[in-house]
Protein backbone atom coordinates (compact mmCIF):
# COMPACT_ATOMS: atom_id res chain seq x y z
CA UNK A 1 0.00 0.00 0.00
CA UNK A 2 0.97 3.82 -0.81
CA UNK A 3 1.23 6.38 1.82
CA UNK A 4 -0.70 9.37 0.16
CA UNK A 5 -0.31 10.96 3.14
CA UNK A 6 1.35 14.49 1.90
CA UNK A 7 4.15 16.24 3.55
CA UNK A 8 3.35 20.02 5.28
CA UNK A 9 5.62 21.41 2.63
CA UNK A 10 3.79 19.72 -0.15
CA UNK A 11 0.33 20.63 1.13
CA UNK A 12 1.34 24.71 1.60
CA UNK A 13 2.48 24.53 -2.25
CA UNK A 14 -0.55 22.84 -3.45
CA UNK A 15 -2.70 25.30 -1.67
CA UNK A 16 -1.32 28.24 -2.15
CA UNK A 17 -1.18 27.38 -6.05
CA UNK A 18 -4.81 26.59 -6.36
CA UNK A 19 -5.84 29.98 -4.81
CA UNK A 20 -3.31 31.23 -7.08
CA UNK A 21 -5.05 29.85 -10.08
CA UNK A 22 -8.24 30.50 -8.73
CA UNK A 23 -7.74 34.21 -7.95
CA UNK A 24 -6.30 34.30 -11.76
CA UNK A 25 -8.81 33.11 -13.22
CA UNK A 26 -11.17 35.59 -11.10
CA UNK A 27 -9.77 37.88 -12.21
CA UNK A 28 -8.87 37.43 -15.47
CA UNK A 29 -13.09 36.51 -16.09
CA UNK A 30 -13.73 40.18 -14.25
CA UNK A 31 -10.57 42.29 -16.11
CA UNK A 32 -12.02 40.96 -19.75
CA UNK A 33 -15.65 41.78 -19.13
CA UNK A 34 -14.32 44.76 -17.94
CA UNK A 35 -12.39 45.67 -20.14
CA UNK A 36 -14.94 44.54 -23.09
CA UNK A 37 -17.09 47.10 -21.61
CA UNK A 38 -15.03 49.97 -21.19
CA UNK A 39 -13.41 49.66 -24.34
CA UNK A 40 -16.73 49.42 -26.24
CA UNK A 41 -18.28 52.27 -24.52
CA UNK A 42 -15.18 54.11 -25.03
CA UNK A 43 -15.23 53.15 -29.17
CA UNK A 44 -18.87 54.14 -28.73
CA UNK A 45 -18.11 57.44 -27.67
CA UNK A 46 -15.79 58.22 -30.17
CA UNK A 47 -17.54 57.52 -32.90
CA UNK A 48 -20.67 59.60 -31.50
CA UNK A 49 -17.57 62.40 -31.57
CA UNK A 50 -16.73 61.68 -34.97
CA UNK A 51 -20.49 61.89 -36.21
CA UNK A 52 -21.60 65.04 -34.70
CA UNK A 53 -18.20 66.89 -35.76
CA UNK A 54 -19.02 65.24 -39.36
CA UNK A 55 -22.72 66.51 -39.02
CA UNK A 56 -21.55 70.11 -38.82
CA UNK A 57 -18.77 69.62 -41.95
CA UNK A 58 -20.88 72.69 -44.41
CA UNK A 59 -19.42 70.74 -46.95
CA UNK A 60 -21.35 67.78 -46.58
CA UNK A 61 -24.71 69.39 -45.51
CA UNK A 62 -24.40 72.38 -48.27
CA UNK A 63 -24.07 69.27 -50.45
CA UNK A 64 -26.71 66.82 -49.56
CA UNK A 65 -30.24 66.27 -51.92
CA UNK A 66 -27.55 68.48 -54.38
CA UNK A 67 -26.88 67.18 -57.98
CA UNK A 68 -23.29 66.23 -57.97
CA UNK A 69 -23.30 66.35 -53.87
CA UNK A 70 -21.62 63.09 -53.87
CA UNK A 71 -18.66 63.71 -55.66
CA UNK A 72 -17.95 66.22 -53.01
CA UNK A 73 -19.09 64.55 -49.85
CA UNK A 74 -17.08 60.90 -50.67
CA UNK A 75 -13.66 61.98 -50.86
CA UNK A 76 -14.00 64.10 -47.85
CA UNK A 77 -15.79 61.55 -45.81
CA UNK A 78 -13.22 58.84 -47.01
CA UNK A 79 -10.64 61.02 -45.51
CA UNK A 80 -11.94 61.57 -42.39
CA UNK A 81 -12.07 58.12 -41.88
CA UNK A 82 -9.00 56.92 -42.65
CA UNK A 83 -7.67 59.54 -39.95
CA UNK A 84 -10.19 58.37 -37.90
CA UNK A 85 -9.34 54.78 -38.22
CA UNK A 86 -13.35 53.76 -38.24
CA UNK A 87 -15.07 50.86 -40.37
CA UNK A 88 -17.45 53.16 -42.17
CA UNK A 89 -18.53 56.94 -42.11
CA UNK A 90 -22.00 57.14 -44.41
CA UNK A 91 -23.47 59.97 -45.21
CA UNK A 92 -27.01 59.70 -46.05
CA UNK A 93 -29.95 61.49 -47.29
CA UNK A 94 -33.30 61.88 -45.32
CA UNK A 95 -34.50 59.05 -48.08
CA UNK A 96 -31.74 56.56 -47.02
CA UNK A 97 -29.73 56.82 -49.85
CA UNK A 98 -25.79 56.74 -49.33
CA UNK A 99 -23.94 59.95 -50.38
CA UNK A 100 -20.60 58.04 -49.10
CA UNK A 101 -19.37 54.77 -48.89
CA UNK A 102 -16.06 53.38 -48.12
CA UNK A 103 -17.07 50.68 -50.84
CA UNK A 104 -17.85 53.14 -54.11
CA UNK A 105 -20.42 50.19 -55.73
CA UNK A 106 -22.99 51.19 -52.92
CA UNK A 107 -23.38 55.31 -53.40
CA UNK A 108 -26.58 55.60 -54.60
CA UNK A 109 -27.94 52.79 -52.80
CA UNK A 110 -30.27 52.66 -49.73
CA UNK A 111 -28.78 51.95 -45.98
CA UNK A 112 -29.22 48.67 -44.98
CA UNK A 113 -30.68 47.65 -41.94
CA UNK A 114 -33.03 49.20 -39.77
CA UNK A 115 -31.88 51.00 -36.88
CA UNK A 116 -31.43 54.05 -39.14
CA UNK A 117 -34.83 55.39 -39.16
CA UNK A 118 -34.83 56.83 -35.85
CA UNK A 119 -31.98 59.20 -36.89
CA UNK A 120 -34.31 60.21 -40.43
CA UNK A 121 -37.67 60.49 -38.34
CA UNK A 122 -36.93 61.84 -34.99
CA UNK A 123 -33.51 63.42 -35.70
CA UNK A 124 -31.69 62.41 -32.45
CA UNK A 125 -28.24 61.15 -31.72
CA UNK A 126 -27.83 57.73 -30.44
CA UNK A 127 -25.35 54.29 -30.78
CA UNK A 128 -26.65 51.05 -32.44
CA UNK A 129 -25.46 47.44 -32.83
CA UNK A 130 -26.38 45.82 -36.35
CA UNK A 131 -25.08 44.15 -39.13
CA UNK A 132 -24.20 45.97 -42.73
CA UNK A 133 -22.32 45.73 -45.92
CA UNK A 134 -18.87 45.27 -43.74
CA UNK A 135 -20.33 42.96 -40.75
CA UNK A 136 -21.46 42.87 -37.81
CA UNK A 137 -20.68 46.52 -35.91
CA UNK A 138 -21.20 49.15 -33.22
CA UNK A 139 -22.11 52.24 -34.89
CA UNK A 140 -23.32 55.81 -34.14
CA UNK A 141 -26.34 58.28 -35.70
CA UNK A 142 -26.25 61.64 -35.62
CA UNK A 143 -28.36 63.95 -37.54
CA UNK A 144 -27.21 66.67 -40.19
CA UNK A 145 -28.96 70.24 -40.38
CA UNK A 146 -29.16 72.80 -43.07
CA UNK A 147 -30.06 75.76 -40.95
CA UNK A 148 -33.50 74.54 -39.21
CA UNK A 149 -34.14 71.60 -41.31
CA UNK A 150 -32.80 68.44 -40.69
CA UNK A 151 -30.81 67.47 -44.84
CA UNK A 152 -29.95 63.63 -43.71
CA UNK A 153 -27.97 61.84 -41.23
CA UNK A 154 -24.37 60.40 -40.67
CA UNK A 155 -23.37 56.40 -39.48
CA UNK A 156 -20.43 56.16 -37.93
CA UNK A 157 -19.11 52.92 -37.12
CA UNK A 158 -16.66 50.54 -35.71
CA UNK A 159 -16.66 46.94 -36.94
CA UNK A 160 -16.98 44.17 -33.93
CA UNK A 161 -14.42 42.51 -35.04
CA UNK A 162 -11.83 45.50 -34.69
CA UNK A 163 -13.12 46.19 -31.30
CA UNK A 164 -12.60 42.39 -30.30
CA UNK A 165 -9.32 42.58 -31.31
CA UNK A 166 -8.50 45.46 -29.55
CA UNK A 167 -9.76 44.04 -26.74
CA UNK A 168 -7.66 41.06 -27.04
CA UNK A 169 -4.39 42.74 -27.35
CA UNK A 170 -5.28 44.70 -23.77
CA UNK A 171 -6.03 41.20 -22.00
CA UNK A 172 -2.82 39.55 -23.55
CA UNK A 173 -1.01 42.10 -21.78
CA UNK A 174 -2.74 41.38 -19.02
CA UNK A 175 -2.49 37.86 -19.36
CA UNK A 176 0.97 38.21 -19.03
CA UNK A 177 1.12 40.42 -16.24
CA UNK A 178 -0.93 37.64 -14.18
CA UNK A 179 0.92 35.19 -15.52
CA UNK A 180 4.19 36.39 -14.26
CA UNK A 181 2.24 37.17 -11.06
CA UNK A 182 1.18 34.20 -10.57
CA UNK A 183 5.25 32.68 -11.53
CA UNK A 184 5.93 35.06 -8.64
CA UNK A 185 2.81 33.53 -6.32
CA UNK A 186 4.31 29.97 -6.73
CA UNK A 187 7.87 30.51 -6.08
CA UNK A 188 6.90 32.53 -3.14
CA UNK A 189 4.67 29.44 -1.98
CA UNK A 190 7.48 27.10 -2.25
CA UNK A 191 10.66 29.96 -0.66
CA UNK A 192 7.49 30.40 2.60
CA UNK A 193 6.62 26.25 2.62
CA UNK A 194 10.16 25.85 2.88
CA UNK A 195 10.58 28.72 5.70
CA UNK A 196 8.05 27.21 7.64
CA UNK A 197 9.44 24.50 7.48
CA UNK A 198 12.46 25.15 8.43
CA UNK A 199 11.10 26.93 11.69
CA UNK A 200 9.63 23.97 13.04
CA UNK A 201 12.69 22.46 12.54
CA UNK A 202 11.09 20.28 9.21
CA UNK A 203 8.44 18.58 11.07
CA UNK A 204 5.12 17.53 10.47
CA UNK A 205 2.17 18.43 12.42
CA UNK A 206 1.43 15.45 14.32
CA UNK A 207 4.69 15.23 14.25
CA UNK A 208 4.62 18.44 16.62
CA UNK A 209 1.17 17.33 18.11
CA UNK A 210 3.11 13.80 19.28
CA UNK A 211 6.00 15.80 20.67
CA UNK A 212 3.38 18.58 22.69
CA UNK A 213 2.10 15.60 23.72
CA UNK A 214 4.90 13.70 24.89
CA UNK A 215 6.15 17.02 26.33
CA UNK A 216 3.32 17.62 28.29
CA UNK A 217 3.31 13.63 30.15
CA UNK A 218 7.05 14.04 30.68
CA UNK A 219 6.62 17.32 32.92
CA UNK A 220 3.39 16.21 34.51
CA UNK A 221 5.01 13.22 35.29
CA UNK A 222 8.18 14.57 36.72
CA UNK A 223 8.23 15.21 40.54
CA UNK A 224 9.27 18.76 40.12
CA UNK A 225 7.27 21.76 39.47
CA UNK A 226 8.20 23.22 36.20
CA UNK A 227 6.52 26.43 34.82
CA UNK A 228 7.31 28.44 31.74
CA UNK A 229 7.22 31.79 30.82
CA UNK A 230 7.36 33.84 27.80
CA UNK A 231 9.45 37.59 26.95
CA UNK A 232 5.70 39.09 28.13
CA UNK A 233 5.87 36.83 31.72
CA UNK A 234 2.74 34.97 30.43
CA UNK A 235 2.54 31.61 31.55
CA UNK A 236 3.33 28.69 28.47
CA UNK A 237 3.13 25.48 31.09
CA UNK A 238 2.19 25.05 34.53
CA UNK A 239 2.83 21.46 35.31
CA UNK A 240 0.46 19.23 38.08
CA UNK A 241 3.10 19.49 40.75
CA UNK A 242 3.43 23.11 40.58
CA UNK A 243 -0.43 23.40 40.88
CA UNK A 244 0.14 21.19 43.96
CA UNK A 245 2.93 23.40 45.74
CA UNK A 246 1.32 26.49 44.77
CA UNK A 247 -1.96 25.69 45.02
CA UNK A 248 -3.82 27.14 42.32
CA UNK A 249 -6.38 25.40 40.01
CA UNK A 250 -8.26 26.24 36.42
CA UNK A 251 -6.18 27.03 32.80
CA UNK A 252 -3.30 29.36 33.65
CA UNK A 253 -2.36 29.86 30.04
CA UNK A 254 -1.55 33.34 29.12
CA UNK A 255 -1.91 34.69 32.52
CA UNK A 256 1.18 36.45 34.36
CA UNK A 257 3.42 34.85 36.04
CA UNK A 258 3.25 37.91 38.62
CA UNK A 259 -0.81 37.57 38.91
CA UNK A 260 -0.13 33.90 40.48
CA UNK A 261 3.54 34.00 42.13
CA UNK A 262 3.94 38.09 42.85
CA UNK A 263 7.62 37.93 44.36
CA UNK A 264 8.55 35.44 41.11
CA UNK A 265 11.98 35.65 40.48
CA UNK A 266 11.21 34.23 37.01
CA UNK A 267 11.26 37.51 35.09
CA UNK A 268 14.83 38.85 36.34
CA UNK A 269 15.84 35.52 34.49
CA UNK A 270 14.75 36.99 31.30
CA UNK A 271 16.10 40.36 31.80
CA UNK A 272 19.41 39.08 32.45
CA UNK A 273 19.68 36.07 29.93
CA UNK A 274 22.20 34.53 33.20
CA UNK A 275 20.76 31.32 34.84
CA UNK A 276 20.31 30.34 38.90
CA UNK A 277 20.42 27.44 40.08
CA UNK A 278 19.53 26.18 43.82
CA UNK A 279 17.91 29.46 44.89
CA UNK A 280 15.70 29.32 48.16
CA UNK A 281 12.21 31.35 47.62
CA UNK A 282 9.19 31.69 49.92
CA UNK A 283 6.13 30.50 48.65
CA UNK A 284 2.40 30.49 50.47
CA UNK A 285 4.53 30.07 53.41
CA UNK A 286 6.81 27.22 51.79
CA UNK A 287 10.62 27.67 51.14
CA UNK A 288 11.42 25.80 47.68
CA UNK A 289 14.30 25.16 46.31
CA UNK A 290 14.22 26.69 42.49
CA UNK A 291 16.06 26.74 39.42
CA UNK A 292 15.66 28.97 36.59
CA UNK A 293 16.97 28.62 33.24
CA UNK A 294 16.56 31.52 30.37
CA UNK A 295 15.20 29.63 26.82
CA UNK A 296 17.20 31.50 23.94
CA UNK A 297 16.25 30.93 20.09
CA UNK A 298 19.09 31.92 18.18
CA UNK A 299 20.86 33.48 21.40
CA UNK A 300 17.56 35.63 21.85
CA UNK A 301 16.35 35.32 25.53
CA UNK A 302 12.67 34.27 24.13
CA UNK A 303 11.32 33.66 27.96
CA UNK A 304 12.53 31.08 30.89
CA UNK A 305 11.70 28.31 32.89
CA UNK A 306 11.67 27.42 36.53
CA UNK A 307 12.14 24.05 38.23
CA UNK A 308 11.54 23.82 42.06
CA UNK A 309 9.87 21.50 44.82
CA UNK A 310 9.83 21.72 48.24
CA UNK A 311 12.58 22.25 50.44
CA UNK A 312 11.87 19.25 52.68
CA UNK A 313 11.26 17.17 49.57
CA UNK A 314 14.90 18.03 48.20
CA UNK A 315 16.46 17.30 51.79
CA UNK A 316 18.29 14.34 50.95
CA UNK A 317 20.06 16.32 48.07
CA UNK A 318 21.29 18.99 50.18
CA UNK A 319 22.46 16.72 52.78
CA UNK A 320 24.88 14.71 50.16
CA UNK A 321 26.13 17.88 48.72
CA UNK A 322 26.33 19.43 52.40
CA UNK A 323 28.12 17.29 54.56
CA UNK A 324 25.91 14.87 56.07
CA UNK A 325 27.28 12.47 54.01
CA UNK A 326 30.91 13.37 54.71
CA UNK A 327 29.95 13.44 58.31
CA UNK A 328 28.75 10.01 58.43
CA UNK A 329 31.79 8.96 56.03
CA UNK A 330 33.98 10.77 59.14
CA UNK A 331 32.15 8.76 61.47
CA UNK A 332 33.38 5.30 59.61
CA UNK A 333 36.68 7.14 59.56
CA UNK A 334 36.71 7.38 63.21
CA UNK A 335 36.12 3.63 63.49
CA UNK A 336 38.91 2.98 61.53
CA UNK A 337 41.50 5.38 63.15
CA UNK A 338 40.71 3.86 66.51
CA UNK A 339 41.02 0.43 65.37
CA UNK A 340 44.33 1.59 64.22
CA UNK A 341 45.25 3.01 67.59
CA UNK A 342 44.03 -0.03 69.03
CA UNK A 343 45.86 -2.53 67.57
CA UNK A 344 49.21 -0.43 68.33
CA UNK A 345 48.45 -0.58 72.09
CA UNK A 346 47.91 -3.96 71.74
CA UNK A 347 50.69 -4.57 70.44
CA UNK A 348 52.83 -2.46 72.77
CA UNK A 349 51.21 -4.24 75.85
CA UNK A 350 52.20 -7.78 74.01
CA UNK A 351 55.18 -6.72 74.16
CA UNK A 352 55.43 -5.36 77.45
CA UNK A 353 56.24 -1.40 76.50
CA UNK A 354 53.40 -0.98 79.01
CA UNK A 355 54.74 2.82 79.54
CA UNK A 356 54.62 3.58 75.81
CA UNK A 357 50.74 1.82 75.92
CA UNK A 358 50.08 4.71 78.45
CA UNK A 359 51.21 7.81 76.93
CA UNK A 360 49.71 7.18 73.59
CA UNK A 361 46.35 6.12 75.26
CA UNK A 362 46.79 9.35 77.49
CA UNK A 363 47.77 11.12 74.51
CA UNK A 364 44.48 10.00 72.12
CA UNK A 365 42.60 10.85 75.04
CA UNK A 366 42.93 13.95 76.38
CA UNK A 367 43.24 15.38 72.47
CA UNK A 368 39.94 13.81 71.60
CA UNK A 369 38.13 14.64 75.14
CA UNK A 370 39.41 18.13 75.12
CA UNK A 371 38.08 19.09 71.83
CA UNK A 372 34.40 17.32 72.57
CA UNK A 373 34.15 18.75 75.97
CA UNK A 374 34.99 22.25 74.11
CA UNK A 375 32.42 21.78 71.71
CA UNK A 376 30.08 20.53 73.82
CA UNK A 377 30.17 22.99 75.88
CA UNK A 378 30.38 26.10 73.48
CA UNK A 379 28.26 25.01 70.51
CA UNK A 380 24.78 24.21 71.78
CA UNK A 381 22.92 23.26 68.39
CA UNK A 382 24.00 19.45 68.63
CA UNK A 383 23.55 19.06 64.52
CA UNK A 384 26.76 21.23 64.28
CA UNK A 385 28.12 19.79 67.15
CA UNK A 386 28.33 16.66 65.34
CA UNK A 387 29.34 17.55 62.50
CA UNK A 388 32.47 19.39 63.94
CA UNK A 389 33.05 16.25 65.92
CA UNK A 390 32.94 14.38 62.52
CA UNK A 391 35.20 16.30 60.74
CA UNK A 392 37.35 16.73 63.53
CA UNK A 393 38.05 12.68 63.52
CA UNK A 394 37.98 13.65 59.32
CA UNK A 395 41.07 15.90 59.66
CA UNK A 396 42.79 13.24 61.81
CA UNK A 397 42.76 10.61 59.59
CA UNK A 398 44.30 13.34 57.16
CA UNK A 399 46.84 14.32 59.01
CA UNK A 400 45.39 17.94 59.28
CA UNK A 401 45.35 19.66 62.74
CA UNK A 402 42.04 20.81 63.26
CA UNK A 403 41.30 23.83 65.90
CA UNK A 404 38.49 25.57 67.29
CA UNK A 405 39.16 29.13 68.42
CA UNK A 406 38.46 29.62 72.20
CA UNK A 407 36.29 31.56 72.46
CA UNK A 408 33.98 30.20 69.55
CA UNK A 409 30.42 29.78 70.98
CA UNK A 410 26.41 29.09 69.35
CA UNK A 411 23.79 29.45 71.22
CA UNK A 412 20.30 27.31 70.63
CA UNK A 413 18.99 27.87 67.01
CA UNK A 414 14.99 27.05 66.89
CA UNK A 415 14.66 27.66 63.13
CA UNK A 416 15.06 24.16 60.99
CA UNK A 417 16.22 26.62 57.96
CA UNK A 418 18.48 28.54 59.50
CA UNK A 419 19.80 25.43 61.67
CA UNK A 420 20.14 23.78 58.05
CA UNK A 421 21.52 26.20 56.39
CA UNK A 422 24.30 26.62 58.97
CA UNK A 423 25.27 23.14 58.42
CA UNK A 424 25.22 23.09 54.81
CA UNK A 425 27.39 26.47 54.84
CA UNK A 426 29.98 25.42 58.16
CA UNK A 427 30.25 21.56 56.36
CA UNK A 428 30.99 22.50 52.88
CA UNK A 429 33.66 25.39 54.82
CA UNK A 430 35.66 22.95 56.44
CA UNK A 431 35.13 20.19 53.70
CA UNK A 432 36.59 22.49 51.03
CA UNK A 433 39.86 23.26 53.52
CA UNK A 434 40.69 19.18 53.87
CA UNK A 435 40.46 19.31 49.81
CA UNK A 436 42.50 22.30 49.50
CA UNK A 437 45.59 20.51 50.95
CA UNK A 438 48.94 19.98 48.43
CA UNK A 439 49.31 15.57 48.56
CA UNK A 440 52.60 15.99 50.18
CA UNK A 441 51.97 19.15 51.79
CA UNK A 442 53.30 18.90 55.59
CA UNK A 443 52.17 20.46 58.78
CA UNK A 444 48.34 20.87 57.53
CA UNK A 445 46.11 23.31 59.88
CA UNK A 446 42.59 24.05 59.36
CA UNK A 447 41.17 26.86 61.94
CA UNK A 448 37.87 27.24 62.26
CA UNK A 449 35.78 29.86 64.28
CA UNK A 450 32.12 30.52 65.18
CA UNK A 451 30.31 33.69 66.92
CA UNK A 452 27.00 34.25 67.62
CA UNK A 453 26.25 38.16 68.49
CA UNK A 454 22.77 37.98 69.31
CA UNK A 455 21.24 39.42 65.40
CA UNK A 456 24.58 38.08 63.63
CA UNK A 457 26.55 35.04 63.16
CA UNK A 458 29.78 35.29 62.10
CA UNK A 459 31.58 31.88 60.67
CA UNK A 460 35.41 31.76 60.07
CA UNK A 461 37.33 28.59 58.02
CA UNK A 462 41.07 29.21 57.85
CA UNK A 463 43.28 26.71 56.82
CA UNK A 464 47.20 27.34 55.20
CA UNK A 465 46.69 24.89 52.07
CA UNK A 466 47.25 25.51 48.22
CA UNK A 467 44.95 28.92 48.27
CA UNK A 468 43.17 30.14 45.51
CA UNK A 469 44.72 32.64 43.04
CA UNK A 470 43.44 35.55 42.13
CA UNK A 471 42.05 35.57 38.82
CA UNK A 472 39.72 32.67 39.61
CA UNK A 473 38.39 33.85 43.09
CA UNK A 474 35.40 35.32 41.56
CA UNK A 475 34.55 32.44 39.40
CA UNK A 476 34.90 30.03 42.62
CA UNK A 477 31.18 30.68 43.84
CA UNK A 478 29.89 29.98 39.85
CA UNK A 479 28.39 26.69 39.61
CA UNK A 480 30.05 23.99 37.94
CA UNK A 481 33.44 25.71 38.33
CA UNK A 482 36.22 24.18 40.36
CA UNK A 483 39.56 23.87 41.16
CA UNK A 484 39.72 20.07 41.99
CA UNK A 485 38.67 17.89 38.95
CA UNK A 486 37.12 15.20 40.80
CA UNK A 487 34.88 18.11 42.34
CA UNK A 488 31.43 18.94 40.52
CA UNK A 489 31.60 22.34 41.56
CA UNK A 490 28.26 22.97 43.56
CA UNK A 491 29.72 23.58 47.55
CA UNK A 492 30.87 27.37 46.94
CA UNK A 493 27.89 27.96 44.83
CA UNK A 494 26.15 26.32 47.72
CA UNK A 495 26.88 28.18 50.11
CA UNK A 496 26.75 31.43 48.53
CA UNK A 497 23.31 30.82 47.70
CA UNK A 498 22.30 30.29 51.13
CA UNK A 499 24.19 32.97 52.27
CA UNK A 500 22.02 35.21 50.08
CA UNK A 501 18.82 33.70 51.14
CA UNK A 502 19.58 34.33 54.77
CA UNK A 503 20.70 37.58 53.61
CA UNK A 504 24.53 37.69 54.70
CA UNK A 505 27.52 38.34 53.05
CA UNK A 506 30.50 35.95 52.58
CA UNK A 507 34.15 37.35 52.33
CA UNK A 508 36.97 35.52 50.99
CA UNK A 509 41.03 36.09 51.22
CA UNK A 510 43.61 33.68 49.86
CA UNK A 511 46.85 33.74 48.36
CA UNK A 512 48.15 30.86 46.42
CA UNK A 513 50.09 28.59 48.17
CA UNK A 514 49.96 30.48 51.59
CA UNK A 515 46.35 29.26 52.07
CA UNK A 516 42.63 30.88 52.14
CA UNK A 517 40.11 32.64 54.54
CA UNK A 518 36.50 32.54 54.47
CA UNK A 519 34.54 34.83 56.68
CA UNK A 520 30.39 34.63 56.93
CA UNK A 521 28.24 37.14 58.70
CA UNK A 522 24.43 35.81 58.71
CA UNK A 523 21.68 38.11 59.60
CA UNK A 524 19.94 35.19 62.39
CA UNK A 525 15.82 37.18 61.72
CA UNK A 526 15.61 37.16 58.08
CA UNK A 527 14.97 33.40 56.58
CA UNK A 528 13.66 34.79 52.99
CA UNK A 529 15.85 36.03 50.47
């Protein structure tokens, strides 16, 4: 079996060339009866003219019902007509008989045909169709007067045929001008078929259709809330989930973005043309987690979309990328060290170095129970306690000396966010410093500082590894960008976007090879950026 089925392109040509040849052939009907009838009443008027300037000739009316009179009036009427480039001018008496003739056998004989008598009995002026001597023609009567009394008339006329012709000449002309117009009409179908075409990237409509289609069950189906915007901030999509999180309900089409989310960020996106990823927004009371994207057509920003879900819902995420991992990863580490240590004192009690067994279980400790009685005592949100435990037992297994200035202290946080966000920002910190270490680098120190002054915290990670220089330290807090290529480039970018949300400021200082600073000051009342 054939597919007959025919391609968008072939169906735009095809249609656009039948109204083509229909609108020719409109108009080429409507042009020639036009034209038929302007030309003939134009023919018809001139050949009135012609008659009523021959009428008044005195020497054709002098000589009319005169002996002789025709040798006068035919050459002069013949030569009027050939400058007048009519079928006939006849000059006749108020009996009908012909004083001219452009065929010389009929002077002297009556005019044939009957629309004559009108002219002889009521002397008026008027046009005629009929058939004579030459054919079939348009011709026009006008009386002739000797003083008050009417002498004869004068026929004046055109043949058909001539005026046909005429006719035909004008339309070929115009033939060819729609011809050529419609030449134009096709090549212009096939240039646009191809254009559009080409704009929907050469495929069919249900090709399209099948893709809207598939589009629209992918991004219901997704778990995120996507919604889409155009250059105007009218809403293109609005997917189930971000119905859900929102909670609105009915078609959202068309409607802006601003009408349904007023503090959107979604529109700076499209006045920038710069993308942001794993920005924290405030939503009917609901912190998401958002990324938005600008859509660019030919590197025109054309509108943008926005991906987010609830904070809680994206927990897991941010613990991975945060430290929660690492700190349980520390934990193992821990396990390990001390089964390490362990089997060294055993070993120095088999073999009776019962002194050495002392000192280094002395040693282990006092290190370990200083530093968790300080933190204990000083950092009262027991998340970050942890997690400073953690990476304390991190930095010993790397060798690093990890310290805690003295006079560090955190009182009780009661917000989850901010209490989150502290982690994410102190874990990532300190995490980055144990990276930042040259592999044979000796004598590794990592200094780390926390202050909380009743409206502010202040964070400080110090450490004296490889530093950053300085014509990447701006490019450090872009995401995706890092130093370390095993890294995917997300903590910095991290951080700096929940520094912003909690409306802070983050400060860095490094050198390369002397080692880097970071210094956070977090505003503890405001949660929404």
């Amino acid at each position: 079996m054939y597919d007959l089925k025919l391609k968008l392109r072939t169906k735009i040509i095809l249609l656009f060339i039948l109204i083509i040849l229909i609108l020719l052939i409109l108009i080429g009907l409507l042009l020639n009866n036009y034209l038929t009838k302007i030309e003939t009443e134009q023919l018809a008027d001139n050949v009135m003219n012609v008659a009523q300037v021959v009428a008044k000739i005195p020497e054709i009316y002098m000589n009319i019902g005169i002996v002789g009179g025709m040798k006068i009036i035919q050459p002069l009427v013949e030569d009027i007509r050939f400058n007048t480039n009519t079928a006939y001018i006849v000059i006749m008496g108020m009996d009908g008989i012909r004083y001219s003739n452009p065929d010389r056998d009929n002077l002297g004989e009556p005019f044939i045909g009957e629309d004559h008598l009108k002219v002889l009995e009521k002397g008026e002026s008027y046009i005629s169709q009929s058939d004579g001597t030459l054919g079939s023609s348009v011709r026009a009567f006008a009386p002739i007067y000797r003083g008050n009394n009417q002498v004869g008339a004068v026929a004046v006329g055109i043949l058909k045929e001539e005026i046909n012709k005429r006719i035909n000449d004008i339309l070929w002309a115009v033939n060819i001008v729609l011809i050529f117009g419609g030449f134009l009409g096709v090549v212009g179908s096939i240039l646009l078929a191809n254009d559009i075409k080409k704009s929907i990237y050469d495929l069919e409509p249900e090709e399209i259709a099948k893709l809207i289609q598939d589009r629209n069950a992918i991004l219901n189906s997704v778990k995120e809330a996507i919604i889409a915007i155009d250059r105007e901030n009218k809403i293109t999509f609005f997917n189930k989930v971000a119905r859900e999180i929102i909670g609105v309900e009915g078609d959202l089409k068309n409607k802006n973005i601003l009408e349904i989310i007023p503090n959107s960020k979604i529109p700076r996106v499209i006045e920038t043309g710069e993308s942001e990823f794993n920005k924290e927004q405030l939503i009917n009371n609901t912190v998401i987690l958002t990324n938005r994207v600008p859509i660019k057509i030919d590197d025109q920003v054309v509108g943008a979309v926005a991906s987010f879900n609830k904070k809680n819902v994206v927990q897991k995420l941010a613990e991975e990328l945060t430290g929660v991992k690492k700190l349980y990863e520390a934990l193992r580490s821990q396990n390990h060290e001390f089964m390490n240590k362990l089997h060294t004192i055993l070993g120095l009690i088999q073999i009776e170095e019962y002194e050495t067994a002392e000192r280094l279980i002395s040693k282990v400790t006092f290190n370990k129970q200083e530093f968790t009685t300080f933190v204990m005592k000083n950092i009262k949100v027991e998340e970050i306690a942890g997690l400073l435990l953690g990476k304390y037992d991190h930095a010993s297994e790397l060798k690093v000396d990890f310290k805690i200035e003295r006079d560090s202290h955190l009182n009780k946080i009661e917000s989850p966010m901010l209490k989150e966000s502290l982690i994410i920002i102190i874990g990532n910190l300190i995490e980055n410093s144990l990276e930042g270490f040259a592999k044979n680098q000796k004598n590794k120190k990592i200094k780390f500082a926390v202050y909380d002054k009743n409206k502010e915290i202040e964070i400080m990670v110090e450490d004296n590894g490889s530093g950053i220089p300085k014509d990447i330290q701006q490019k450090v807090f872009k995401r995706g960008f890092s130093t370390k290529s095993e890294s995917s480039g997300i903590g910095l970018d991290l951080i700096k976007s929940k520094i912003e949300f909690l409306g802070g400021e983050i400060n860095l200082n490094s050198e390369a090879d002397k080692g880097t600073k970071f210094t956070i000051v977090i505003n503890k009342n405001q949660e929404v950026g």
